[in-house]
C-alpha atoms as a PDB file:
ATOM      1  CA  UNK A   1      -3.914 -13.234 -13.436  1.00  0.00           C
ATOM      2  CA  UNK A   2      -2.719 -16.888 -13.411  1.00  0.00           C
ATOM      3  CA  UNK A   3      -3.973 -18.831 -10.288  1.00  0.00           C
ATOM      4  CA  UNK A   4      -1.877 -21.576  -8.280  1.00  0.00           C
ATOM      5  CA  UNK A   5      -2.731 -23.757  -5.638  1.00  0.00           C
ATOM      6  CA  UNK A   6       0.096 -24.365  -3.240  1.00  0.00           C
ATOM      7  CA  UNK A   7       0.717 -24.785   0.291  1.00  0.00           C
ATOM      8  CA  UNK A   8       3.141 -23.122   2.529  1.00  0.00           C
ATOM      9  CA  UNK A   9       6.055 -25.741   1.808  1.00  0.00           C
ATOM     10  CA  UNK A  10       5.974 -24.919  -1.313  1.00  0.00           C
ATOM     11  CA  UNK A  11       5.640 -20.899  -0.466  1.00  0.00           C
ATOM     12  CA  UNK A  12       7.226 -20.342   2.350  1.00  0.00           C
ATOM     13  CA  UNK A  13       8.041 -16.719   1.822  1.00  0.00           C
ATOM     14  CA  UNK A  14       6.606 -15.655  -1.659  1.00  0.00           C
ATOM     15  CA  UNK A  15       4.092 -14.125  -2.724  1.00  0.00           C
ATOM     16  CA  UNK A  16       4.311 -14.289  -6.551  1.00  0.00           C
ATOM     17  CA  UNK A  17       5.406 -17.204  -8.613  1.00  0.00           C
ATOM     18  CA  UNK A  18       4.309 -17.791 -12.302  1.00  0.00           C
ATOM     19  CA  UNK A  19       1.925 -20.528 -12.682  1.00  0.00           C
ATOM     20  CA  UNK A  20       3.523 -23.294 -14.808  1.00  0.00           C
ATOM     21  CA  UNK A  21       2.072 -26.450 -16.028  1.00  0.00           C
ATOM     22  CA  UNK A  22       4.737 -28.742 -15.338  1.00  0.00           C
ATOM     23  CA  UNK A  23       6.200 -29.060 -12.142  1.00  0.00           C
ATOM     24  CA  UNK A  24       8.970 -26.326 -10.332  1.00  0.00           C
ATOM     25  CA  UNK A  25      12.792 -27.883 -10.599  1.00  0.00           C
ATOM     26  CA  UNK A  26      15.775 -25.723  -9.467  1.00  0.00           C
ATOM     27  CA  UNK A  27      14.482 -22.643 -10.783  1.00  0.00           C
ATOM     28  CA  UNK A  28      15.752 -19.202  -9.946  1.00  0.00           C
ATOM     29  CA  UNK A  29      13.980 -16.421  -8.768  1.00  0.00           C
ATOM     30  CA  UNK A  30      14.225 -13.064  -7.796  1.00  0.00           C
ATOM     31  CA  UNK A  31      12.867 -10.572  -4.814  1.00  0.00           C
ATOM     32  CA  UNK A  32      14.765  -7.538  -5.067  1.00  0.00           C
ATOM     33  CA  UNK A  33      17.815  -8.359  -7.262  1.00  0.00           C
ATOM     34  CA  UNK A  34      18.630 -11.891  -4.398  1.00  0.00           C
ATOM     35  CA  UNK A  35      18.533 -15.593  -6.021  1.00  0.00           C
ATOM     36  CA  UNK A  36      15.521 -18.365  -4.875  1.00  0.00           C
ATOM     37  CA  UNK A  37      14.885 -21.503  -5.932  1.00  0.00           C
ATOM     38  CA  UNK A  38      11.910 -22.922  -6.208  1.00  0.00           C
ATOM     39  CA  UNK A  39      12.988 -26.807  -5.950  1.00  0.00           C
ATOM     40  CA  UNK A  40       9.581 -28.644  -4.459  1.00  0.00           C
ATOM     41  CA  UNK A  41       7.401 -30.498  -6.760  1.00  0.00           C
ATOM     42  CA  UNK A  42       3.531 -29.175  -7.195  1.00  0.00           C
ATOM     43  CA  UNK A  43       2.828 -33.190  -8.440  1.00  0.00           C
ATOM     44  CA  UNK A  44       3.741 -34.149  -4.502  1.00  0.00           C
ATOM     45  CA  UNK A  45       2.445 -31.214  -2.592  1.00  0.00           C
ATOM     46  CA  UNK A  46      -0.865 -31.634  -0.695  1.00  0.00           C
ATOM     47  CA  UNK A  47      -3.067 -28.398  -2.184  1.00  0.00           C
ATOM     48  CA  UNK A  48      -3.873 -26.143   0.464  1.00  0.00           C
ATOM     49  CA  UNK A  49      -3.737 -22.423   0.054  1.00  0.00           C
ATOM     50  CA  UNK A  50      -4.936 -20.175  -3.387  1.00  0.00           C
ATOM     51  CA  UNK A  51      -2.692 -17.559  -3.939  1.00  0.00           C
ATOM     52  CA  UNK A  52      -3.410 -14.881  -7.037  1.00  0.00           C
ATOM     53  CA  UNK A  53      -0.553 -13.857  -9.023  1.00  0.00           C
ATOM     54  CA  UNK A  54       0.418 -11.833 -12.118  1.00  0.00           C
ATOM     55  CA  UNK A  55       3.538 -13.645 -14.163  1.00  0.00           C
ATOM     56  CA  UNK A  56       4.681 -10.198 -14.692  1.00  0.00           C
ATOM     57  CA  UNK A  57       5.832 -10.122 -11.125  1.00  0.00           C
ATOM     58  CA  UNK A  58       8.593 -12.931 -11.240  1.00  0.00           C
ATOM     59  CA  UNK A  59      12.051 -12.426 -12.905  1.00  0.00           C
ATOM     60  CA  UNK A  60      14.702 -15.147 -13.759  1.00  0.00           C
ATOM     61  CA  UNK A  61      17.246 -14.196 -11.229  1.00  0.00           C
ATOM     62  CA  UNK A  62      20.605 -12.392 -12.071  1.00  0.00           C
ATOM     63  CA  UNK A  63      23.548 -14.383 -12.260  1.00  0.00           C
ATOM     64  CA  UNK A  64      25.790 -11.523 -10.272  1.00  0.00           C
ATOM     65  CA  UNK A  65      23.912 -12.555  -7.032  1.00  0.00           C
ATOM     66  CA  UNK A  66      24.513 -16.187  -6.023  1.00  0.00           C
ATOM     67  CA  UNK A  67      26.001 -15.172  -2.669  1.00  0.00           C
ATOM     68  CA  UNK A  68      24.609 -16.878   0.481  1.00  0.00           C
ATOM     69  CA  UNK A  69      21.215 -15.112   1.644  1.00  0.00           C
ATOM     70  CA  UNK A  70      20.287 -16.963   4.566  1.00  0.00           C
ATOM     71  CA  UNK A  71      20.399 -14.238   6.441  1.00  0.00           C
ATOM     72  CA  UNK A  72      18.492 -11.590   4.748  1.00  0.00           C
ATOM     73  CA  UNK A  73      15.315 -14.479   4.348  1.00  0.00           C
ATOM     74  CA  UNK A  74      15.591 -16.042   8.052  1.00  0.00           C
ATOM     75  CA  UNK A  75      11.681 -14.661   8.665  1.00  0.00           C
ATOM     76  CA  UNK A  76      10.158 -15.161   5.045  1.00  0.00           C
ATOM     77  CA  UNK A  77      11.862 -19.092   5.640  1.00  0.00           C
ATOM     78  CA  UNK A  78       9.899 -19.008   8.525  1.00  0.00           C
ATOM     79  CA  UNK A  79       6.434 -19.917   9.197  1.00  0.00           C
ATOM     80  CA  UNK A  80       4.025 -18.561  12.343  1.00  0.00           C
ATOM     81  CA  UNK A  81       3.282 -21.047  14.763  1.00  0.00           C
ATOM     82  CA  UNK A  82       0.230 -20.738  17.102  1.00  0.00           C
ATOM     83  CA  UNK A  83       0.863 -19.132  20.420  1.00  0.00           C
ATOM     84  CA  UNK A  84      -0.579 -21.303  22.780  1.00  0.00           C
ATOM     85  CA  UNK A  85       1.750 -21.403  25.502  1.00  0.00           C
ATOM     86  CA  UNK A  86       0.461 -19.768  28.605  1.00  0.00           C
ATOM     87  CA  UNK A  87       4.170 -19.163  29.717  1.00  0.00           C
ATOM     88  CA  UNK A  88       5.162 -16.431  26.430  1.00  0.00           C
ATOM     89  CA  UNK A  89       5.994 -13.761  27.457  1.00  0.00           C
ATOM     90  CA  UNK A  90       6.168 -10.250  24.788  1.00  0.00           C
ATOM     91  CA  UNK A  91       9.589  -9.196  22.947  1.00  0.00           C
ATOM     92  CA  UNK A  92      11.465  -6.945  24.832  1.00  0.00           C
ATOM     93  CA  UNK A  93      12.416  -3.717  22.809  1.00  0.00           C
ATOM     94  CA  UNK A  94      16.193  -4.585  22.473  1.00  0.00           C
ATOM     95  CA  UNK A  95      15.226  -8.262  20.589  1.00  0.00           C
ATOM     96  CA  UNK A  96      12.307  -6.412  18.817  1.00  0.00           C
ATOM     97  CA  UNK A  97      15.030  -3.806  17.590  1.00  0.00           C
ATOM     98  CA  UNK A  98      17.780  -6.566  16.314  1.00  0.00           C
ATOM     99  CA  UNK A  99      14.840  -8.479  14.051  1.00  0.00           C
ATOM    100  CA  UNK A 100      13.611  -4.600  12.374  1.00  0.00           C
ATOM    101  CA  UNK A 101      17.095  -4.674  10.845  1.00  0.00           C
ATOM    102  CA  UNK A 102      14.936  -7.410   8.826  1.00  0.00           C
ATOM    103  CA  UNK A 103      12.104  -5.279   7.903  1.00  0.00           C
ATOM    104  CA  UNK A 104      13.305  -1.988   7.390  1.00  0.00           C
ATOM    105  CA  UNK A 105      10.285  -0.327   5.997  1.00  0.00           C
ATOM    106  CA  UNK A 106       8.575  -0.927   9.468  1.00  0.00           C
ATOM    107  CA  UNK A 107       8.388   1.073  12.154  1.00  0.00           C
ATOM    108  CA  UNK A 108       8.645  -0.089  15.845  1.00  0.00           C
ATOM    109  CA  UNK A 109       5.641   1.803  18.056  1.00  0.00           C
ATOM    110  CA  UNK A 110       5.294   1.463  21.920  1.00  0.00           C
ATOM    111  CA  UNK A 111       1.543   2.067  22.978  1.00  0.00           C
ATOM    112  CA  UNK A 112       0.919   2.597  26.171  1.00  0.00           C
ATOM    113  CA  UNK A 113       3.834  -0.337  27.269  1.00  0.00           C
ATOM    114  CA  UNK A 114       3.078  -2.746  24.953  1.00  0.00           C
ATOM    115  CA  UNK A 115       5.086  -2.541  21.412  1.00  0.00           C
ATOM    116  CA  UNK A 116       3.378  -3.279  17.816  1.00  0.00           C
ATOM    117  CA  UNK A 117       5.037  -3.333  14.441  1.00  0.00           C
ATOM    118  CA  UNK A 118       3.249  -0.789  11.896  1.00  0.00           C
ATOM    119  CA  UNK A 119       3.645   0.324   8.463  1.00  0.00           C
ATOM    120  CA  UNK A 120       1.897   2.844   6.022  1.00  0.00           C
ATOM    121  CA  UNK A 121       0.975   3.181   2.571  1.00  0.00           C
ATOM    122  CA  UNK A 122      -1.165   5.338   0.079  1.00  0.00           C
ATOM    123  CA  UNK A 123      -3.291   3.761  -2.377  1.00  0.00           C
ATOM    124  CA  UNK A 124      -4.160   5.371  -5.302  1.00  0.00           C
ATOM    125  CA  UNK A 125      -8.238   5.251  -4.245  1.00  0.00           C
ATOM    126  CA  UNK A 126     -10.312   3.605  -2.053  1.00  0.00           C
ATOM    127  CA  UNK A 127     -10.897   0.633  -3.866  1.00  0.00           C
ATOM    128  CA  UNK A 128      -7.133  -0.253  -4.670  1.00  0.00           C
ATOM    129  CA  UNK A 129      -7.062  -0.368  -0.571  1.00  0.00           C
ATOM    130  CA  UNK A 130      -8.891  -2.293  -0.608  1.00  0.00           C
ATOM    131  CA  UNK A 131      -7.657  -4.550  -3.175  1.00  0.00           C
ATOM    132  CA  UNK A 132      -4.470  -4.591  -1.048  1.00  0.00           C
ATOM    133  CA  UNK A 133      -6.619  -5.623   2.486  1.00  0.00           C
ATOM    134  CA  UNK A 134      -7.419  -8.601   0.109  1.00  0.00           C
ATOM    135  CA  UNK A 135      -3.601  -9.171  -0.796  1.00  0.00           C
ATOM    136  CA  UNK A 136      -2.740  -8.917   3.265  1.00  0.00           C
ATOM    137  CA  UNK A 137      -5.384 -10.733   4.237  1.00  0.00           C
ATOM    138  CA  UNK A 138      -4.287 -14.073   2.014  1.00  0.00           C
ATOM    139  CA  UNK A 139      -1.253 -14.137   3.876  1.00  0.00           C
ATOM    140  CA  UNK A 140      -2.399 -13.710   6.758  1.00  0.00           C
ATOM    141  CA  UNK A 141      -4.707 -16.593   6.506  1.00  0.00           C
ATOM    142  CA  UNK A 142      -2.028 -18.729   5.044  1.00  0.00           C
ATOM    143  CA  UNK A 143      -0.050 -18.036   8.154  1.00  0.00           C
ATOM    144  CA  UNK A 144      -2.528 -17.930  10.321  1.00  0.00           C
ATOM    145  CA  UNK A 145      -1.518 -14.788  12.295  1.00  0.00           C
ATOM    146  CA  UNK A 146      -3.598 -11.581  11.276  1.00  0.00           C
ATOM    147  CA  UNK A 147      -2.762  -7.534  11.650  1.00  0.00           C
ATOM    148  CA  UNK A 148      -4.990  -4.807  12.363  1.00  0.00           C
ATOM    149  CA  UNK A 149      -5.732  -2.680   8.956  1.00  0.00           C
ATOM    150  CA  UNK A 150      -7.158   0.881   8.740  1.00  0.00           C
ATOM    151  CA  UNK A 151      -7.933   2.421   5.690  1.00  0.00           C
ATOM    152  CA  UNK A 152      -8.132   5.980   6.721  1.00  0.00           C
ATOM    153  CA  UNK A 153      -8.862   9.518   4.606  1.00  0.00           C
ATOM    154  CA  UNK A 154     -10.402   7.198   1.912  1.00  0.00           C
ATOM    155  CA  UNK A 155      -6.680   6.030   0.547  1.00  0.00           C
ATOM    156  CA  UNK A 156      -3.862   5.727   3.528  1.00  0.00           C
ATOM    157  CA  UNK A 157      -3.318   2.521   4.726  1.00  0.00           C
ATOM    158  CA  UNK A 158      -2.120   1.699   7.989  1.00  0.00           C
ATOM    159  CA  UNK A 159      -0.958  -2.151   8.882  1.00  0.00           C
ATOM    160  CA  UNK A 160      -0.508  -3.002  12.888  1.00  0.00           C
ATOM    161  CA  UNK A 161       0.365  -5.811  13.410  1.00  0.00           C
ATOM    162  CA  UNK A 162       1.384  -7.565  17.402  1.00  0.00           C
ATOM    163  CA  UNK A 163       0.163 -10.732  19.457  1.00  0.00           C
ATOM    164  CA  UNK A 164      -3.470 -10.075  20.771  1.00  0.00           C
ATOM    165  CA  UNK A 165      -3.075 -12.841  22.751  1.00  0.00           C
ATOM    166  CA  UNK A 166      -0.390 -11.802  25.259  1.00  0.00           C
ATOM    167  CA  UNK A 167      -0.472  -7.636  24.098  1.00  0.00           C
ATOM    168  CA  UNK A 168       2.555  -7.375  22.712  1.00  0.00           C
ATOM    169  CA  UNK A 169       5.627  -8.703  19.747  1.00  0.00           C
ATOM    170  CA  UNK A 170       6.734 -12.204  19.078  1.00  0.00           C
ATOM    171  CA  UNK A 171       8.263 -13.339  16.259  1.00  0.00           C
ATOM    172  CA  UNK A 172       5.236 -14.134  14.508  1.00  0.00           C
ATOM    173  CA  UNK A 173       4.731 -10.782  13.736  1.00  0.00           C
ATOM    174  CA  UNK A 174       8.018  -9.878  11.913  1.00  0.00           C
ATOM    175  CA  UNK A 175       7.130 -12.906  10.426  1.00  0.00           C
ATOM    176  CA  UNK A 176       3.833 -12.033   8.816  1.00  0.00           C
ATOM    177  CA  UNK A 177       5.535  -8.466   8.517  1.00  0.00           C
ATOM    178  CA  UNK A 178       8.553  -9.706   6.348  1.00  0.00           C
ATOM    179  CA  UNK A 179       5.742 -11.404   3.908  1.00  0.00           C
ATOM    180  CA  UNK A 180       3.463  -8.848   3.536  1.00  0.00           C
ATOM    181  CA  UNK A 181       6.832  -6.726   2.445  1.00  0.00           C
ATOM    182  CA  UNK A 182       7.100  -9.015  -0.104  1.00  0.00           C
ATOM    183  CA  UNK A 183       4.064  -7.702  -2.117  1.00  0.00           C
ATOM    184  CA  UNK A 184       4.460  -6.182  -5.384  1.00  0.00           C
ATOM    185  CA  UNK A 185       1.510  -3.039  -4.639  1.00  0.00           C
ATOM    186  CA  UNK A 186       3.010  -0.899  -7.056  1.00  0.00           C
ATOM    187  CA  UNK A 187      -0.277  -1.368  -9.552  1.00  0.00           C
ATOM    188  CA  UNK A 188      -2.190   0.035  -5.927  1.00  0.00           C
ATOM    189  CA  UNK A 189      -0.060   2.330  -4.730  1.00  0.00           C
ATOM    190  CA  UNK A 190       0.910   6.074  -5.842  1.00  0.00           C
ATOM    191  CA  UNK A 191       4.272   6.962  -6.544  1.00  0.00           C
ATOM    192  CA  UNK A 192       6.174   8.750  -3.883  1.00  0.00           C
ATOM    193  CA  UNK A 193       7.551  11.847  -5.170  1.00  0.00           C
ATOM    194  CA  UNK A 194      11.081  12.469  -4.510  1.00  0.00           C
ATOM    195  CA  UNK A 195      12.066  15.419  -2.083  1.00  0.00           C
ATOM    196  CA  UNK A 196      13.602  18.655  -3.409  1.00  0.00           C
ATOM    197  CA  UNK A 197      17.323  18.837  -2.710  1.00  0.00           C
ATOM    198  CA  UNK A 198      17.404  21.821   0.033  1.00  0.00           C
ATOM    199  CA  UNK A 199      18.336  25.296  -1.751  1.00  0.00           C
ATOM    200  CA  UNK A 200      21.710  26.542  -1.925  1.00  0.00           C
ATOM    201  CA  UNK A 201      22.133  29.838   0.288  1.00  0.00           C
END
């Protein structure tokens, strides 16, 4: 596990980068087969936030893929601010809806009036939970917005995530949801198994 010191500017929607002596110029990245670039300098960033990383989980970026992909990255680019206008108001469910087309993994839950953004996963054990708590949670600092976690039946693990402060969505949290989608948990998480194809009559 290589260890780099970097602050959001530098990160503003990975999670993994491979640590590198020298400092980052124009190099290409990859999060599910789309190009970054990592273009700031680490000699000119203030140090602010430790982030833990395995090299293993960065690839150069295919060349087949240098279309534009500001839209599928408008909340990683982002960054949550604090909510401390007394005037916000919650996301309705129709604006909540158009910004899950950015995290579709997530599921949109309305309890008792007031919607939250949730998502579940099943760790191998206990432990690698809660090795993945520890993986949410550095986010969540470095944005400074924080979800609700369960670990439930020893190895499911459930990820809520909405504004305390006003009871329901704002951006913020597809925000902080679109990041914490960018972990690589596979070394945590058990494989799904695939469904049978229904029987033929």
């Amino acid at each position: 596990m290589a260890t780099l010191r970097l602050t959001s500017s530098v990160l503003p929607s990975l999670c993994f980068i491979r640590h590198a002596n020298s400092s980052f110029s124009s190099r290409k990245f990859a999060w599910k087969g789309y190009p970054l670039r990592q273009i700031s300098s680490c000699k000119t960033t203030r140090l602010q936030l430790v982030v833990p990383m395995s090299s293993s989980h960065v690839t150069d970026a295919p060349p087949d893929h240098e279309g534009d992909v500001e839209q599928e990255f408008t909340l990683l680019k982002q960054k949550c601010v604090p909510c401390s206008s007394k005037e916000l108001r919650p996301m309705t469910e129709g604006a909540a809806r158009t910004l899950l087309s950015q995290i579709p993994d997530w599921e949109l839950l309305d309890t008792d009036g007031k919607l939250q953004l949730q998502r579940r996963w099943k760790a191998k054990n206990f432990v690698k939970g809660l090795e993945f708590f520890k993986c949410i949670a550095d986010i969540a600092e470095s944005e400074g917005h924080h979800p609700d976690l369960h670990l439930v039946g020893w190895n499911n693990v459930i990820v809520n995530i909405f504004t305390h402060s006003i009871g329901g969505l704002t951006e913020n949290d597809f925000i902080l949801a679109a990041k914490i989608s960018t972990l690589d948990c596979k070394e945590l998480m058990r494989k799904s198994i695939p469904k049978a194809p229904p029987a033929e009559s």
